[in-house]
PDB file of N, CA and C in Angstrom:
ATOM      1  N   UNK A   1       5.783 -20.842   0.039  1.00  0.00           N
ATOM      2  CA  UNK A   1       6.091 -19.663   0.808  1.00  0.00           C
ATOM      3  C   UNK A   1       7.596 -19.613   1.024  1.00  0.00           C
ATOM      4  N   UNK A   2       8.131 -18.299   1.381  1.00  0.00           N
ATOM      5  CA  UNK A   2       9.198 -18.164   1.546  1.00  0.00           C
ATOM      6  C   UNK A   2       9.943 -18.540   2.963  1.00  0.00           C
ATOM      7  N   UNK A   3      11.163 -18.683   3.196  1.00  0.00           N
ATOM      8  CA  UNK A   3      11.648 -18.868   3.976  1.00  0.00           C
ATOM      9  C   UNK A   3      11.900 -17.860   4.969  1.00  0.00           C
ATOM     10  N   UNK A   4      11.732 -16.455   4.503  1.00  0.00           N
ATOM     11  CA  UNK A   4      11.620 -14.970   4.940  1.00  0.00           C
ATOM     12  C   UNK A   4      10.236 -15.518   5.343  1.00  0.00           C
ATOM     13  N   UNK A   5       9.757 -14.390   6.752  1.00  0.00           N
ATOM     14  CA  UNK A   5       8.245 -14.362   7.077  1.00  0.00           C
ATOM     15  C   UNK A   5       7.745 -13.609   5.963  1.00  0.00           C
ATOM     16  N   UNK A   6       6.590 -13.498   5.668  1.00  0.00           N
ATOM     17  CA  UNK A   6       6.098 -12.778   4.638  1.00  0.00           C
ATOM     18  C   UNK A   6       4.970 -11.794   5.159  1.00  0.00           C
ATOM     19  N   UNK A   7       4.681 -10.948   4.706  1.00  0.00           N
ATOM     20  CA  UNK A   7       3.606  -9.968   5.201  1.00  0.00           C
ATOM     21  C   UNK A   7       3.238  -9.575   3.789  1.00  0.00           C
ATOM     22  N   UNK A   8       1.505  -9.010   4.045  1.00  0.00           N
ATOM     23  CA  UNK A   8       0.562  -8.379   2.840  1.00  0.00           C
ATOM     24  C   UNK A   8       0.381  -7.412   3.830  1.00  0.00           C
ATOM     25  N   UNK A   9       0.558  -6.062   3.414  1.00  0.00           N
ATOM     26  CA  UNK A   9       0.205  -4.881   3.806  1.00  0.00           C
ATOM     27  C   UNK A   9      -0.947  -4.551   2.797  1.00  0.00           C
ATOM     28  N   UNK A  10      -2.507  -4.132   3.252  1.00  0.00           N
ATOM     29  CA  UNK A  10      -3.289  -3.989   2.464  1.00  0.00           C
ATOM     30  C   UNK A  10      -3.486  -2.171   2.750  1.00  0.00           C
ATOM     31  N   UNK A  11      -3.666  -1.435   1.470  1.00  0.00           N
ATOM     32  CA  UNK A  11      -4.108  -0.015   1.666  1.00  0.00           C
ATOM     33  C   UNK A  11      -5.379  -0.398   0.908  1.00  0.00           C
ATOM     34  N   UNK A  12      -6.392   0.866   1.833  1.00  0.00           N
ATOM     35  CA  UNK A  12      -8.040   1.027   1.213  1.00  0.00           C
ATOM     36  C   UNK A  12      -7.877   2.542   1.304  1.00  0.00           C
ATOM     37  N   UNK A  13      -8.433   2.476   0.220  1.00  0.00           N
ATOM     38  CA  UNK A  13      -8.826   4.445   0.016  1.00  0.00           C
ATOM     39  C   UNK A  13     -10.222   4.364   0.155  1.00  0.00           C
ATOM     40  N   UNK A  14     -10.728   5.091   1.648  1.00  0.00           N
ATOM     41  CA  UNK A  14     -12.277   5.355   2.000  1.00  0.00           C
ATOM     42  C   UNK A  14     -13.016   5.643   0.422  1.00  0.00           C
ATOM     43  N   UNK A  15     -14.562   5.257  -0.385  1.00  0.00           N
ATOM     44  CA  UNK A  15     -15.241   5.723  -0.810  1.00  0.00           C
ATOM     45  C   UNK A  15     -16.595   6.697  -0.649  1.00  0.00           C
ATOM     46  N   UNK A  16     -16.191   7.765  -0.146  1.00  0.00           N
ATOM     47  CA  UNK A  16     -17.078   8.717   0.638  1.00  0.00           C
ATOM     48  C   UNK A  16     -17.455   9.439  -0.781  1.00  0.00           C
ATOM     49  N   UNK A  17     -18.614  10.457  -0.084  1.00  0.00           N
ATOM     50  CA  UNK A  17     -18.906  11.439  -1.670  1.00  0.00           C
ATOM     51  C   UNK A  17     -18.157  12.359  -1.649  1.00  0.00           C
ATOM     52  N   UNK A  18     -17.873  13.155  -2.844  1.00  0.00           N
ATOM     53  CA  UNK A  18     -16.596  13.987  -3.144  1.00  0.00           C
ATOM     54  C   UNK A  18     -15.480  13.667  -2.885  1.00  0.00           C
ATOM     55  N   UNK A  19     -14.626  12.690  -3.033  1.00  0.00           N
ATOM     56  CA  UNK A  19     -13.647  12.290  -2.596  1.00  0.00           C
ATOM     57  C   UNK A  19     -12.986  11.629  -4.390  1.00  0.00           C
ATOM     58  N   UNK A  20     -11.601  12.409  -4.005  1.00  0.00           N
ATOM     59  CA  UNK A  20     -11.273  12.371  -5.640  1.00  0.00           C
ATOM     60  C   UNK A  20     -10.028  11.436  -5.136  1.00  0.00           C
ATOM     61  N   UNK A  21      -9.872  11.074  -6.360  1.00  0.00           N
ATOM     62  CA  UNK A  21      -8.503   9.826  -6.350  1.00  0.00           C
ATOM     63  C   UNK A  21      -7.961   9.783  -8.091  1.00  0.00           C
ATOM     64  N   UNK A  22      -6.412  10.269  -8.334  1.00  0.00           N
ATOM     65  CA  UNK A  22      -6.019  10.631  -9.313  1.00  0.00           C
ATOM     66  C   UNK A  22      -5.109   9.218  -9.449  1.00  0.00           C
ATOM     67  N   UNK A  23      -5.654   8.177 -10.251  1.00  0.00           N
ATOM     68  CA  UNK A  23      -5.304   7.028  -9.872  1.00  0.00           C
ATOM     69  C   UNK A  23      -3.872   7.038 -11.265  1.00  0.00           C
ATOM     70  N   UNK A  24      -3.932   8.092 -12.269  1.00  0.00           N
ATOM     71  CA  UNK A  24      -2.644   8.254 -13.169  1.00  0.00           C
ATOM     72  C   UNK A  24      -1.850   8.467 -12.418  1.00  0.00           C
ATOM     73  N   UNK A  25      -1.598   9.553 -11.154  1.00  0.00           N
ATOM     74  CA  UNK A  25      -0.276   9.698 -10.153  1.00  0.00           C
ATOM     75  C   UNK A  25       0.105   8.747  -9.659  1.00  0.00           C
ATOM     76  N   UNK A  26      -1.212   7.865  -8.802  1.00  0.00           N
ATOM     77  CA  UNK A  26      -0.723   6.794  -7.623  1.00  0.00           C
ATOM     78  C   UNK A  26       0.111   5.994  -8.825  1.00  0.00           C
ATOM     79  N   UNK A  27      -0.104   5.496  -9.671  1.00  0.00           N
ATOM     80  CA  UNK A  27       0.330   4.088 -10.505  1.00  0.00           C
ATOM     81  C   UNK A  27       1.925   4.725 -10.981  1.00  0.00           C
ATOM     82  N   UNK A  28       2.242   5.786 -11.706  1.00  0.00           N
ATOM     83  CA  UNK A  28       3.218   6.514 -12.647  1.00  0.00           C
ATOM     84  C   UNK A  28       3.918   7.387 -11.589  1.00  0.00           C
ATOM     85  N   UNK A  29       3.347   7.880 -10.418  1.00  0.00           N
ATOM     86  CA  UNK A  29       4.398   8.768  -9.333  1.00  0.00           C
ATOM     87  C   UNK A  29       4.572   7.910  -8.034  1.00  0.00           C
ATOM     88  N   UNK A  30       3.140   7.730  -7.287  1.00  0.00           N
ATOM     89  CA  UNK A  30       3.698   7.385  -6.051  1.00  0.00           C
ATOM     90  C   UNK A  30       3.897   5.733  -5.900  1.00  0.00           C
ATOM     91  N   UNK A  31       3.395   4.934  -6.729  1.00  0.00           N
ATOM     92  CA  UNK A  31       4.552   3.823  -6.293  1.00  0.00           C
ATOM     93  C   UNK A  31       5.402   3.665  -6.857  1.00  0.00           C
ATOM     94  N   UNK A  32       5.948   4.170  -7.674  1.00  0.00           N
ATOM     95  CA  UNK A  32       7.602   4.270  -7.963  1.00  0.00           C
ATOM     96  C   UNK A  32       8.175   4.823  -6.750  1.00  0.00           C
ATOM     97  N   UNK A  33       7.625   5.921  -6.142  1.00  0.00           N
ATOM     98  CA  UNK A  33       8.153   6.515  -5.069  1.00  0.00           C
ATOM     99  C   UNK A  33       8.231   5.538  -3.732  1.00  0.00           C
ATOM    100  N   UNK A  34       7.317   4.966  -3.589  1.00  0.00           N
ATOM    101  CA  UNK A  34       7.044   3.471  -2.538  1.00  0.00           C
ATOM    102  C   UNK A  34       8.389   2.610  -2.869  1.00  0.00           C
ATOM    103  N   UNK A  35       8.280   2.284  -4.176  1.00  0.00           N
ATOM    104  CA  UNK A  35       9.188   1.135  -4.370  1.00  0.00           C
ATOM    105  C   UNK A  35       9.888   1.274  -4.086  1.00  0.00           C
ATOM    106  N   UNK A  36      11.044   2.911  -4.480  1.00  0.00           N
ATOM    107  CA  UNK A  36      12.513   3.201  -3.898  1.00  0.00           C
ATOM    108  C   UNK A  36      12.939   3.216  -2.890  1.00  0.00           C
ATOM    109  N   UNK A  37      11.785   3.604  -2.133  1.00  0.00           N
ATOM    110  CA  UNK A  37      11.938   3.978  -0.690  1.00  0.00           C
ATOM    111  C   UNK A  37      11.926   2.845   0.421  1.00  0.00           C
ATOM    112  N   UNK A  38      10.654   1.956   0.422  1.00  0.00           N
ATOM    113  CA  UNK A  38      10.712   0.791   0.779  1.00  0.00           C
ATOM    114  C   UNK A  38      11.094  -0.829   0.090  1.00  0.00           C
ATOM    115  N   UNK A  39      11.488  -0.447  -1.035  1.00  0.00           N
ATOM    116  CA  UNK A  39      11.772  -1.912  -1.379  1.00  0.00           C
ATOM    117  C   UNK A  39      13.309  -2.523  -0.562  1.00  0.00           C
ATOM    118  N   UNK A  40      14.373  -1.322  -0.353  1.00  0.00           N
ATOM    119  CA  UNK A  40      15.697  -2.043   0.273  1.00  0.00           C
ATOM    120  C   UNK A  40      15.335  -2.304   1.828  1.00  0.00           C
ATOM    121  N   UNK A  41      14.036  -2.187   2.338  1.00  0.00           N
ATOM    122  CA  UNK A  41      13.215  -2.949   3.435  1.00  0.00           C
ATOM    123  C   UNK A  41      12.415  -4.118   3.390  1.00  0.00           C
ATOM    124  N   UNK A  42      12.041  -4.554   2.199  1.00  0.00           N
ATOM    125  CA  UNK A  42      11.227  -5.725   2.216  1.00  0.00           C
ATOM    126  C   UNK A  42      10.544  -5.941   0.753  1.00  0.00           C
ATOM    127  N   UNK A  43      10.323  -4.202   0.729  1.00  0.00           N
ATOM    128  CA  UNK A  43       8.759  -4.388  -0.504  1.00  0.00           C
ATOM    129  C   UNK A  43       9.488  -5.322  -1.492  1.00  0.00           C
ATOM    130  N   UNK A  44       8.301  -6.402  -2.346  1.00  0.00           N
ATOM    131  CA  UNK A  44       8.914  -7.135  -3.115  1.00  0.00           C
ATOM    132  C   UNK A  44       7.921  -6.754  -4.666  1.00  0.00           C
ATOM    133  N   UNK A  45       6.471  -6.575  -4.347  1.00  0.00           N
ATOM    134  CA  UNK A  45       5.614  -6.331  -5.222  1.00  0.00           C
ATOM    135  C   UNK A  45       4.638  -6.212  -4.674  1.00  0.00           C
ATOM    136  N   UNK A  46       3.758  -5.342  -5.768  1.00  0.00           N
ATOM    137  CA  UNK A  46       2.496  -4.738  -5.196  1.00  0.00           C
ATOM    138  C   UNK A  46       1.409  -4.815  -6.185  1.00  0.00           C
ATOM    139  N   UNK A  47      -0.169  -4.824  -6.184  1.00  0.00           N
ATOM    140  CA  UNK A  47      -1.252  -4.837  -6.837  1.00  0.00           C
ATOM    141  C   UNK A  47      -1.964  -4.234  -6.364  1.00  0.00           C
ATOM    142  N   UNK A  48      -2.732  -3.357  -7.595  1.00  0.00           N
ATOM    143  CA  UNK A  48      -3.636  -1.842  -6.833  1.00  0.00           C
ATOM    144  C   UNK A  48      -5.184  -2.749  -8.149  1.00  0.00           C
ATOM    145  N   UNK A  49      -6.010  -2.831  -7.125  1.00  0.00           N
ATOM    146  CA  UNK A  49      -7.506  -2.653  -7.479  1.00  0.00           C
ATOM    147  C   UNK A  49      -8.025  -1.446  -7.803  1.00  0.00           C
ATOM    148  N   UNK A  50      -8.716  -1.072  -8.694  1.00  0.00           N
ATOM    149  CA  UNK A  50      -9.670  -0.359  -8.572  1.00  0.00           C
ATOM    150  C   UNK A  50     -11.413  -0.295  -8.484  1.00  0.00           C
ATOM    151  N   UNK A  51     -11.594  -0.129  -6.964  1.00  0.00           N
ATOM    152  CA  UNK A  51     -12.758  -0.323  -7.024  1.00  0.00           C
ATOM    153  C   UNK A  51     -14.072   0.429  -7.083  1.00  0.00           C
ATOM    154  N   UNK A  52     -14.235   1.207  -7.993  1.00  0.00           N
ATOM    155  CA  UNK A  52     -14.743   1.843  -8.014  1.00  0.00           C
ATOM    156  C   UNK A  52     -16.162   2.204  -9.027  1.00  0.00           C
ATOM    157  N   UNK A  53     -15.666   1.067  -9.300  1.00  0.00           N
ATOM    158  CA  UNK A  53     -16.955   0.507 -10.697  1.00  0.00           C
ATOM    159  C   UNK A  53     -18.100  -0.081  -9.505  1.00  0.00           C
ATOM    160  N   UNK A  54     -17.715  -1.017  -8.339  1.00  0.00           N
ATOM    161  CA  UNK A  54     -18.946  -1.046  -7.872  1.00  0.00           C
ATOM    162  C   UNK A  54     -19.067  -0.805  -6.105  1.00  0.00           C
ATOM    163  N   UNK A  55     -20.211  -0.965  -5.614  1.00  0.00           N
ATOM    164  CA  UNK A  55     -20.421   0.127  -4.495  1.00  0.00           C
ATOM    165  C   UNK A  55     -19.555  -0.565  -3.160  1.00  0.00           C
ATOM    166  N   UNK A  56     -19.300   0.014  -2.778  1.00  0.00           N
ATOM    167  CA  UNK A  56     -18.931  -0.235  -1.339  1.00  0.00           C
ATOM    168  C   UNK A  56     -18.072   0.461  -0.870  1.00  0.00           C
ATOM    169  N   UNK A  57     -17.418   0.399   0.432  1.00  0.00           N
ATOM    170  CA  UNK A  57     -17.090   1.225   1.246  1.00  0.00           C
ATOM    171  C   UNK A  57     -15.584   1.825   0.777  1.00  0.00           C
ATOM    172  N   UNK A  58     -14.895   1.237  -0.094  1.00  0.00           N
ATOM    173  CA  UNK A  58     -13.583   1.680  -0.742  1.00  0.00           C
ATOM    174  C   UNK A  58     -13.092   1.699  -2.177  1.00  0.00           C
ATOM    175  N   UNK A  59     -12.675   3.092  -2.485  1.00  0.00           N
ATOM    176  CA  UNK A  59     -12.516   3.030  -3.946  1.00  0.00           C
ATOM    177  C   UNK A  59     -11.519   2.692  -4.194  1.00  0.00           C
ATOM    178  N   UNK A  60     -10.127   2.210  -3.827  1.00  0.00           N
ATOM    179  CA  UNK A  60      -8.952   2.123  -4.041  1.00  0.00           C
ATOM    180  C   UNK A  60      -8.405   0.924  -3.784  1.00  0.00           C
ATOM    181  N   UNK A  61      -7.596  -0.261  -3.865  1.00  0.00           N
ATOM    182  CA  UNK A  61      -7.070  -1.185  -2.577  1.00  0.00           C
ATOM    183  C   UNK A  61      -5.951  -1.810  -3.519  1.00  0.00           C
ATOM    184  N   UNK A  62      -4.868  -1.319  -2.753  1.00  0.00           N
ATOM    185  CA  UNK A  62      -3.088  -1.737  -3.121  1.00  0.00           C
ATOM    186  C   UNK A  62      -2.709  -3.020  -1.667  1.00  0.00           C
ATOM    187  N   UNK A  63      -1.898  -3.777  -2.393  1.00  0.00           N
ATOM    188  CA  UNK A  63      -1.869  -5.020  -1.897  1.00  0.00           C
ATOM    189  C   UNK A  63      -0.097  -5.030  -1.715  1.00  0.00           C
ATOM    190  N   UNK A  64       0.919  -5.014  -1.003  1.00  0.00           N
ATOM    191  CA  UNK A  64       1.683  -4.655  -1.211  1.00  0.00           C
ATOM    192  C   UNK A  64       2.772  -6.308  -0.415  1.00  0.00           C
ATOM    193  N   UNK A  65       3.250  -6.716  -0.982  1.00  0.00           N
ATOM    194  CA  UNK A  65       3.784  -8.264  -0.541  1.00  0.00           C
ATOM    195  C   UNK A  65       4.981  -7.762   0.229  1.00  0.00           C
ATOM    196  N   UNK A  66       5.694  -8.157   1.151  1.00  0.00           N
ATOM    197  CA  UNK A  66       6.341  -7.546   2.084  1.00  0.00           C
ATOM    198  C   UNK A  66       7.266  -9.010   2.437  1.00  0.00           C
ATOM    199  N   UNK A  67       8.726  -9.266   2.476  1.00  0.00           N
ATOM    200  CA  UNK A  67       9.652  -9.694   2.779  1.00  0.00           C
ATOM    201  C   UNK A  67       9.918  -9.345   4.227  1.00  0.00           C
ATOM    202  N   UNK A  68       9.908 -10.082   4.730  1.00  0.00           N
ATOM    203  CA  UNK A  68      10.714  -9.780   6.790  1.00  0.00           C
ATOM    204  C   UNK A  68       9.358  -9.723   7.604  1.00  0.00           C
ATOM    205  N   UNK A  69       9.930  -9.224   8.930  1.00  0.00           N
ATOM    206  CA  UNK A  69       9.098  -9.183   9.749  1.00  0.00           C
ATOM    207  C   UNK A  69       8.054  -8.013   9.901  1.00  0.00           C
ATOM    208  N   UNK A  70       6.877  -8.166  10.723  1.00  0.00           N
ATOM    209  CA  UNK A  70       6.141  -6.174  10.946  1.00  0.00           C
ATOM    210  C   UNK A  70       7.022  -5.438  11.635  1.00  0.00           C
ATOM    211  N   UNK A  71       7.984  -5.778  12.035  1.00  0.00           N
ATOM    212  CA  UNK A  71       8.858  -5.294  12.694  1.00  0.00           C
ATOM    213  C   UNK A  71       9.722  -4.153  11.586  1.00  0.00           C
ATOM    214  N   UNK A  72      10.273  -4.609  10.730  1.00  0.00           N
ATOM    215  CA  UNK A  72      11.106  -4.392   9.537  1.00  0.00           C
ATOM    216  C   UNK A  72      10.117  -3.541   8.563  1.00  0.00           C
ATOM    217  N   UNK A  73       9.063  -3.463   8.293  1.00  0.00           N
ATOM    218  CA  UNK A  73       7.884  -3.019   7.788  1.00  0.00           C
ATOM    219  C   UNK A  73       7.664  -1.707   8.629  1.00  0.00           C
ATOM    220  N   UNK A  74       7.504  -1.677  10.296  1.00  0.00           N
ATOM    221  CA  UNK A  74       7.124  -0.506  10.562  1.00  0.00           C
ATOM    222  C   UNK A  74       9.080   0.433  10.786  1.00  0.00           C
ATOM    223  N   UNK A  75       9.836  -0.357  10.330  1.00  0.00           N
ATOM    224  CA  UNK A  75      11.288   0.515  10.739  1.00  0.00           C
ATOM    225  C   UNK A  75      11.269   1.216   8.599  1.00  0.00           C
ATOM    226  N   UNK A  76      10.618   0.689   8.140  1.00  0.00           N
ATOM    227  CA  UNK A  76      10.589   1.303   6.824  1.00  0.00           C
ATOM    228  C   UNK A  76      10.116   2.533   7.112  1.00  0.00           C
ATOM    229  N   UNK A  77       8.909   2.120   7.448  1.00  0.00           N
ATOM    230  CA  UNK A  77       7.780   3.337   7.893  1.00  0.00           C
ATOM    231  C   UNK A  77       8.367   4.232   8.331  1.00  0.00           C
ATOM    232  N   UNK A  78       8.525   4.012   9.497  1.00  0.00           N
ATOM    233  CA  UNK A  78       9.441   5.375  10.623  1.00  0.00           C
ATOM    234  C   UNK A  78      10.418   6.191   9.536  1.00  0.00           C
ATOM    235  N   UNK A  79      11.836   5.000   9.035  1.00  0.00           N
ATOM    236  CA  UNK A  79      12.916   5.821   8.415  1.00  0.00           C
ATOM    237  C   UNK A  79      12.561   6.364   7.196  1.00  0.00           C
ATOM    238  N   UNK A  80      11.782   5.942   6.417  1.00  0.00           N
ATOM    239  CA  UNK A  80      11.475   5.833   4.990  1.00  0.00           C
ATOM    240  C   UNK A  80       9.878   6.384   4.321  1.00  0.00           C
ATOM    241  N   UNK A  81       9.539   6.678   5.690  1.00  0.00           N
ATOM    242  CA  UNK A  81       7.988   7.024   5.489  1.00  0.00           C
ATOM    243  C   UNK A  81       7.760   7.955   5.407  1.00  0.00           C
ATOM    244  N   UNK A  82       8.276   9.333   5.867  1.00  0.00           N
ATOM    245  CA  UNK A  82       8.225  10.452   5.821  1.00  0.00           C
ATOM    246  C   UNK A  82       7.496  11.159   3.942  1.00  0.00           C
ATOM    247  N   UNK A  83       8.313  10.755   2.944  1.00  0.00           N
ATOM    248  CA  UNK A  83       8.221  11.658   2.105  1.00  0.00           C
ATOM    249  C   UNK A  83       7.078  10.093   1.511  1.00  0.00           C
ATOM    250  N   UNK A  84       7.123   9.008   1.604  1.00  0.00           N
ATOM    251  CA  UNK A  84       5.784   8.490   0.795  1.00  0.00           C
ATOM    252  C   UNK A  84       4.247   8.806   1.719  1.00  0.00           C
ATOM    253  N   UNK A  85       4.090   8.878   2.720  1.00  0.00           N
ATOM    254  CA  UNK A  85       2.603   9.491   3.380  1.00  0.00           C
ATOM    255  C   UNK A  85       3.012  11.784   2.944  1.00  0.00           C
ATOM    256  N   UNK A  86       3.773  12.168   2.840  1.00  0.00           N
ATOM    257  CA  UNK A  86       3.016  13.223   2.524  1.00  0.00           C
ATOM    258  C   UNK A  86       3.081  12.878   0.953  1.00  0.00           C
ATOM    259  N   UNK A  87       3.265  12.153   0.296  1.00  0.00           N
ATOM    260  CA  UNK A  87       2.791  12.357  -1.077  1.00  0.00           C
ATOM    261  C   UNK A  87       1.386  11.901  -1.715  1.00  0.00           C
ATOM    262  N   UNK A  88       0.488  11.247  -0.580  1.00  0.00           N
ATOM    263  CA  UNK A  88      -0.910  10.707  -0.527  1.00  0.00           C
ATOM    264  C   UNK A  88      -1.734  12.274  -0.782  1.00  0.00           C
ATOM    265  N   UNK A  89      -1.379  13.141  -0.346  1.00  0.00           N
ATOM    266  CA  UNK A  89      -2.376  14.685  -0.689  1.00  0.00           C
ATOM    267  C   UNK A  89      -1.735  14.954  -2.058  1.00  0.00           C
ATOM    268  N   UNK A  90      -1.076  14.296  -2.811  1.00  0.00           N
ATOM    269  CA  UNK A  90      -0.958  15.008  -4.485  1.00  0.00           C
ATOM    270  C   UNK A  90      -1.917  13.920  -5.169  1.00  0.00           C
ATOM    271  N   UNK A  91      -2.551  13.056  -4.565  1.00  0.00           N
ATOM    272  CA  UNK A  91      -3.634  11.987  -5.459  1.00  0.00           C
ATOM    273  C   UNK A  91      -4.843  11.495  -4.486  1.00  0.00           C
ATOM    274  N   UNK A  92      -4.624  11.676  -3.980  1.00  0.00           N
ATOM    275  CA  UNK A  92      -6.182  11.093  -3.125  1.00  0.00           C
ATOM    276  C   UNK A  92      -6.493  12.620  -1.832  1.00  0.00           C
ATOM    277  N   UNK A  93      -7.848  12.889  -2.222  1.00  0.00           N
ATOM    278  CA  UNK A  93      -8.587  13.515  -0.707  1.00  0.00           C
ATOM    279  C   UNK A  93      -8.543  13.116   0.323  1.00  0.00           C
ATOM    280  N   UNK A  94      -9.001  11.723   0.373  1.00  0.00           N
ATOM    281  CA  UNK A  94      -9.334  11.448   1.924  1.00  0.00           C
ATOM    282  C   UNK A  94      -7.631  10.026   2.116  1.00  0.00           C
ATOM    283  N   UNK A  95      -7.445   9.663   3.477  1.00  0.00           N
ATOM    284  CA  UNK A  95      -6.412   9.471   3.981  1.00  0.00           C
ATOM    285  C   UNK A  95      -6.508   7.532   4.156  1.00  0.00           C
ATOM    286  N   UNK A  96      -5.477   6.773   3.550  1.00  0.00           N
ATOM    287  CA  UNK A  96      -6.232   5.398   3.765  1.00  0.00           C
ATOM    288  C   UNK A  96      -6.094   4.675   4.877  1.00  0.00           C
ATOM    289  N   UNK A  97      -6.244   3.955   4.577  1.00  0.00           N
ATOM    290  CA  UNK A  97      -6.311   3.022   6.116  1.00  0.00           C
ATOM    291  C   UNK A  97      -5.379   1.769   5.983  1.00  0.00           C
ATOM    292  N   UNK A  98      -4.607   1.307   6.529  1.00  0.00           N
ATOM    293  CA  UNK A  98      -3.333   0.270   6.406  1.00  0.00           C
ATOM    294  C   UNK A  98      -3.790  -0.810   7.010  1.00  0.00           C
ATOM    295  N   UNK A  99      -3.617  -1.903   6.847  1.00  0.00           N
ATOM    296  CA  UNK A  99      -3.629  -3.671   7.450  1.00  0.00           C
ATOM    297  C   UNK A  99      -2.694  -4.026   7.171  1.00  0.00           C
ATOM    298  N   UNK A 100      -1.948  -4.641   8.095  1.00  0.00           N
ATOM    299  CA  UNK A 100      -0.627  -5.336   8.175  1.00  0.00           C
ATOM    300  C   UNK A 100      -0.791  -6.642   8.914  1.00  0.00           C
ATOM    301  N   UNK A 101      -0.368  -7.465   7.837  1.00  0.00           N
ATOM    302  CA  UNK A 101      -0.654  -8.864   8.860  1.00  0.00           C
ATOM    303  C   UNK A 101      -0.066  -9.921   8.156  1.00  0.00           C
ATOM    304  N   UNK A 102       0.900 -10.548   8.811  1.00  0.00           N
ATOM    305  CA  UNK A 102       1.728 -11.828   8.172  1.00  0.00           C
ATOM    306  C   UNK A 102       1.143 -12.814   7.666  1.00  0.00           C
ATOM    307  N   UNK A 103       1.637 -13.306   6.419  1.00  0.00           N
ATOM    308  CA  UNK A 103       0.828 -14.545   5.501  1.00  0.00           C
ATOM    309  C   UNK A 103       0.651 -15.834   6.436  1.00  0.00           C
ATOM    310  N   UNK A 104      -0.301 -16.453   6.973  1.00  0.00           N
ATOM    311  CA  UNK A 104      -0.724 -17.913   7.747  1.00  0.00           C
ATOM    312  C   UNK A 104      -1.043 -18.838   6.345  1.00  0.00           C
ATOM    313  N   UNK A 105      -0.983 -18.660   5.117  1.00  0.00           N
ATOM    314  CA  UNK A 105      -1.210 -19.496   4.485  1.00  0.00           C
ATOM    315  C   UNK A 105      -1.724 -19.058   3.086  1.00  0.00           C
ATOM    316  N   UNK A 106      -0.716 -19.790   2.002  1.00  0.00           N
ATOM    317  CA  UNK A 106      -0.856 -19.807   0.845  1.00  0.00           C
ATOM    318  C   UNK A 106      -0.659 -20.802  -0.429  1.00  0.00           C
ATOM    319  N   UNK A 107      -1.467 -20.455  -1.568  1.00  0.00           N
ATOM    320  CA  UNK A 107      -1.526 -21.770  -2.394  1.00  0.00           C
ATOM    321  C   UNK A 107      -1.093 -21.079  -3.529  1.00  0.00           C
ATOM    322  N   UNK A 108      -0.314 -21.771  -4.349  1.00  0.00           N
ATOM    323  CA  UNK A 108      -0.145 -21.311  -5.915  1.00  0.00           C
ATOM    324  C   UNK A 108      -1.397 -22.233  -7.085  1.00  0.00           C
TER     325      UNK A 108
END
């Protein structure tokens, strides 16, 4: 682990019925758009699941590794957040849900 605190910010995109998710934008528009915006805050790298091959409560889940504190994470948000949450209505219907929570432990 790093000497920086580390944080995993997890996004889930609800799997409800009718609920569309244009997963060519999220990958090719909006995290490029993520990266620019929040990487000179922390973002270091990110991994998007798709879950949607089997059942459960979420079709989507981006994993996003985070440098600094939640502190530094939600001052991204505030300054930097504006134009990446309205760009969630050009690829997904429904609205996701965020977990933020500092790494207690990891193995390579």
């Amino acid at each position: 682990m790093s000497t920086t605190p580390q944080l995993l910010v997890t996004i889930l995109y609800p799997s409800v019925e009718g609920a569309t998710f244009d997963l060519e934008y999220y990958n090719n528009k909006h995290l490029p758009l993520v990266a620019e915006k929040w990487g000179k805050h922390g973002l270091t790298s990110y991994y998007v699941a798709d879950l949607r091959g089997a059942p459960g409560p979420y079709s989507i889940q981006s994993t996003i590794i985070w440098e600094g504190s939640i502190e530094t994470f939600q001052r991204a948000a505030t300054e930097d957040g504006a134009e990446v949450h309205a760009d969630v209505a050009n690829f997904s219907s429904e609205k996701p849900i965020a977990l933020v929570g500092p790494v207690v432990k990891s193995q390579i």
